[in-house]
Protein backbone atom coordinates (compact mmCIF):
# COMPACT_ATOMS: atom_id res chain seq x y z
CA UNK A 1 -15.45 0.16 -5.94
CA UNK A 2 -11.48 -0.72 -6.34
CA UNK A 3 -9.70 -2.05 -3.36
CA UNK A 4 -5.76 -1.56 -2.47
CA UNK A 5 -4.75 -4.69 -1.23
CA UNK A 6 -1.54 -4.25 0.91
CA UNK A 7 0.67 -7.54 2.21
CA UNK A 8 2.34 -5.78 5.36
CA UNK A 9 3.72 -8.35 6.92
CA UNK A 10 5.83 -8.89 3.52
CA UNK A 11 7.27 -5.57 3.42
CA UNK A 12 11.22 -4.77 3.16
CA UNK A 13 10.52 -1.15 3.99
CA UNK A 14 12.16 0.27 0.97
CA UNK A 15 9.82 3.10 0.88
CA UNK A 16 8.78 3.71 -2.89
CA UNK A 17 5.29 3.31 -1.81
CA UNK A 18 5.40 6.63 0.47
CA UNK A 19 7.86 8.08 -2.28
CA UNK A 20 5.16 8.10 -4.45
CA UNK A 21 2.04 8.70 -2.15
CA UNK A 22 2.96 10.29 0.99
CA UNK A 23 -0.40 11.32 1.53
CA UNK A 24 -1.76 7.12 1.17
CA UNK A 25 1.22 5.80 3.18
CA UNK A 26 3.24 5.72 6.34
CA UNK A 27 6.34 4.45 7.01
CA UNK A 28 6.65 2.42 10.50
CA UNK A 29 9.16 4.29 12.93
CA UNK A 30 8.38 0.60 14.66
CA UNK A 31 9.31 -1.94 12.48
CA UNK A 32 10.28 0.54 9.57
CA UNK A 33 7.90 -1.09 7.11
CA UNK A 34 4.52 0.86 5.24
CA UNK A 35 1.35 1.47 6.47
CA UNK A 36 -1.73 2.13 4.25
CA UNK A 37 -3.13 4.57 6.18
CA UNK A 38 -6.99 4.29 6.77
CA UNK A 39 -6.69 1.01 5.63
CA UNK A 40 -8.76 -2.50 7.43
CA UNK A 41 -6.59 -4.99 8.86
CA UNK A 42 -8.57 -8.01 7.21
CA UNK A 43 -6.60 -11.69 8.04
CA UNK A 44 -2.97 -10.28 8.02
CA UNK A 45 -3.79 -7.71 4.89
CA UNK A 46 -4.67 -4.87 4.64
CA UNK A 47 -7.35 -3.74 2.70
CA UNK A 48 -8.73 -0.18 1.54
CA UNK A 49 -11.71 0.73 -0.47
CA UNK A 50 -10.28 3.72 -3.38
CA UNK A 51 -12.33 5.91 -5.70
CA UNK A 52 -11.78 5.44 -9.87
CA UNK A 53 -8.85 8.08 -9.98
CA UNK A 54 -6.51 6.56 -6.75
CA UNK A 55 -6.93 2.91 -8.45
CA UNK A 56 -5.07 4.66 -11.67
CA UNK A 57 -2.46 6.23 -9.43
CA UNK A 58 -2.02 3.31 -7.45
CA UNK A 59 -1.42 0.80 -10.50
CA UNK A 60 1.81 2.91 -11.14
CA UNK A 61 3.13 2.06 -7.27
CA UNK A 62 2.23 -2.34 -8.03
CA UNK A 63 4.69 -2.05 -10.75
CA UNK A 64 7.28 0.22 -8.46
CA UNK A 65 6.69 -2.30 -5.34
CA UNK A 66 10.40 -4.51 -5.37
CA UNK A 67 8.49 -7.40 -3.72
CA UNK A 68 4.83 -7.29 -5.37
CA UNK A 69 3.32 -6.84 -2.01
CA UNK A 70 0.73 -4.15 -3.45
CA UNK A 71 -2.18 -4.88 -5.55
CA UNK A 72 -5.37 -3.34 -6.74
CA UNK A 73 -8.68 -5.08 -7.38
């Protein structure tokens, strides 16, 4: 199973992420960065376990992401 792999604490809070995928992230009224939502905080990343079909979706949003802080294993 695919993985999204999110860097928060690297995050500029730009917001193409929830642009493109309001329903797969948040943006912080906080600290005004994203949120994965559902995802595992595992040693400062965030991780999140994704079917086929929202691995496909998602590789769209690494390219889109100004800083490279999403990826998808």
């Amino acid at each position: 199973m695919a993985k999204i792999i999110h860097y928060r604490s690297k995050c500029i809070g730009c917001g193409v992420c929830f642009e493109m995928y309001p329903d797969q992230w948040r943006m912080s009224k906080k600290d005004g960065k994203a949120t994965l939502v559902n995802a595992i905080l595992k040693k400062d990343v965030f991780v999140l376990p994704v079917t086929n079909y929202i691995q496909q979706l998602t590789q769209e949003l690494t390219r889109a992401c100004p800083v490279k802080i999403i990826k998808v294993l």
